[in-house]
Protein backbone atom coordinates (compact mmCIF):
# COMPACT_ATOMS: atom_id res chain seq x y z
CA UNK A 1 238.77 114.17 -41.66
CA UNK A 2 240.94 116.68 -40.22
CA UNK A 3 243.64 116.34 -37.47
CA UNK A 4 245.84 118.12 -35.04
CA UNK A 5 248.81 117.31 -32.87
CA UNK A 6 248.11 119.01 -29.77
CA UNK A 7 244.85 121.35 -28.00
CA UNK A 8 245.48 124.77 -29.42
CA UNK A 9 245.85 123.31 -32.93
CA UNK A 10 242.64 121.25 -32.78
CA UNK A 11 240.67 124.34 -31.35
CA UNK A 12 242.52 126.34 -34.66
CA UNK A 13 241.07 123.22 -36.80
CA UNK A 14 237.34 123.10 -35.19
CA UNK A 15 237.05 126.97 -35.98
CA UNK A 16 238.21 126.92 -39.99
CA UNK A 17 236.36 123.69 -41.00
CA UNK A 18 232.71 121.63 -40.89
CA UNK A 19 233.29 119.17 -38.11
CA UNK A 20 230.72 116.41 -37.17
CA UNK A 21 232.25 114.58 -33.82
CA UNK A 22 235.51 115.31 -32.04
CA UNK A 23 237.64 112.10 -30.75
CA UNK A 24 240.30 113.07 -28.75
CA UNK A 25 243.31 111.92 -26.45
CA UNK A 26 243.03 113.32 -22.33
CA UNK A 27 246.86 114.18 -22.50
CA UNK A 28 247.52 116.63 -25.20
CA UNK A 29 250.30 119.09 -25.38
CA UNK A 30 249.71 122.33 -24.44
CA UNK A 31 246.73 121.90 -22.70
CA UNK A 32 244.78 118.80 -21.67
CA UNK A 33 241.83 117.47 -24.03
CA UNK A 34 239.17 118.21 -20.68
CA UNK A 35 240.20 121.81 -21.48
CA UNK A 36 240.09 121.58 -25.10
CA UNK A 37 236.95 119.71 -25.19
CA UNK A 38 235.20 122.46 -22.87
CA UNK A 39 236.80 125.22 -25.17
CA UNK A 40 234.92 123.33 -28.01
CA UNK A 41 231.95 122.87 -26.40
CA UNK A 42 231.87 126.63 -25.95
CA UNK A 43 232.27 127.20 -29.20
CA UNK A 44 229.67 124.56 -30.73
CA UNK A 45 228.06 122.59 -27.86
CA UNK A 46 226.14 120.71 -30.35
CA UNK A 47 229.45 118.88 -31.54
CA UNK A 48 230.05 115.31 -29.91
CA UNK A 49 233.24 115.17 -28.18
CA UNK A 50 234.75 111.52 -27.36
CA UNK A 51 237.97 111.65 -24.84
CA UNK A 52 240.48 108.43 -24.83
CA UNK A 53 242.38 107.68 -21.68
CA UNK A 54 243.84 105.25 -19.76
CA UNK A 55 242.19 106.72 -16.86
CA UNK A 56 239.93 104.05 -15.79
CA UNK A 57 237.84 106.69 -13.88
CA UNK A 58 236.15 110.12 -15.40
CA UNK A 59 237.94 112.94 -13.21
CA UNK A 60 235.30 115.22 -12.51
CA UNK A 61 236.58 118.38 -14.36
CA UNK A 62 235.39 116.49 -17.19
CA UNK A 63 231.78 116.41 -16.07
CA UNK A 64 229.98 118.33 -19.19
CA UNK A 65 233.13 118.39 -21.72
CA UNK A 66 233.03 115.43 -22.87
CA UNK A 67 229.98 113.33 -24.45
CA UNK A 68 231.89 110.25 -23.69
CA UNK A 69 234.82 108.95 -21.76
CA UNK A 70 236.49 105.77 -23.64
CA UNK A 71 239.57 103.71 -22.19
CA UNK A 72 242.47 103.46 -24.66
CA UNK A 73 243.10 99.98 -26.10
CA UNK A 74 238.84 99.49 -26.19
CA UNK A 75 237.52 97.45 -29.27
CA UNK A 76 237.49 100.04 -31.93
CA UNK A 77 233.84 98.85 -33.04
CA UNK A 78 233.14 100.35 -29.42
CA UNK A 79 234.52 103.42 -30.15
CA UNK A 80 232.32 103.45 -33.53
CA UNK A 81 229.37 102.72 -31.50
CA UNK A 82 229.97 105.11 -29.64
CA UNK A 83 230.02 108.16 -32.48
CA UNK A 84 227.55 106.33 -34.32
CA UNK A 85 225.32 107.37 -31.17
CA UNK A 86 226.09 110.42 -30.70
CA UNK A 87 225.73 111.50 -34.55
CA UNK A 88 222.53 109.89 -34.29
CA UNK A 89 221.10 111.38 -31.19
CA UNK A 90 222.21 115.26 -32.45
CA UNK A 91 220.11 114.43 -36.11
């Protein structure tokens, strides 16, 4: 499992290692995670991408970036479910 602490870094991460599913907070530093999820999604499309926010609504720049669109604080088994599906619809 790798990690990073803000957009650029987790682009840097995604481009030097095997990733299977991205999960990732909406406010990151540096740029926001609709940005670096697109940037991602350029890069490998196939990759699911799962965005946390306490946005209750998706704002529609994230239309396309993002596979999923989770509320922070959510049951984590939903959040499993949710990656779980995705991993399973890309085999």
């Amino acid at each position: 499992m790798a990690t990073a602490h803000s957009g650029e870094e987790g682009i840097r991460v995604f481009k030097s290692q095997p990733i299977d599913a991205v999960i990732m907070d909406y406010w990151l530093s540096g740029m926001d995670g609709i940005e670096a999820a697109r940037e991602l999604k350029r890069i490998n499309p196939a990759i699911p991408i799962v965005v946390l926010s306490a946005l209750t609504e998706l704002p529609g720049e994230s239309i396309g970036a993002a596979d999923r669109w989770l509320l922070k604080g959510e049951d984590p088994a939903y959040l499993l479910n949710a990656i779980s599906t995705l991993l399973e619809a890309r085999a």
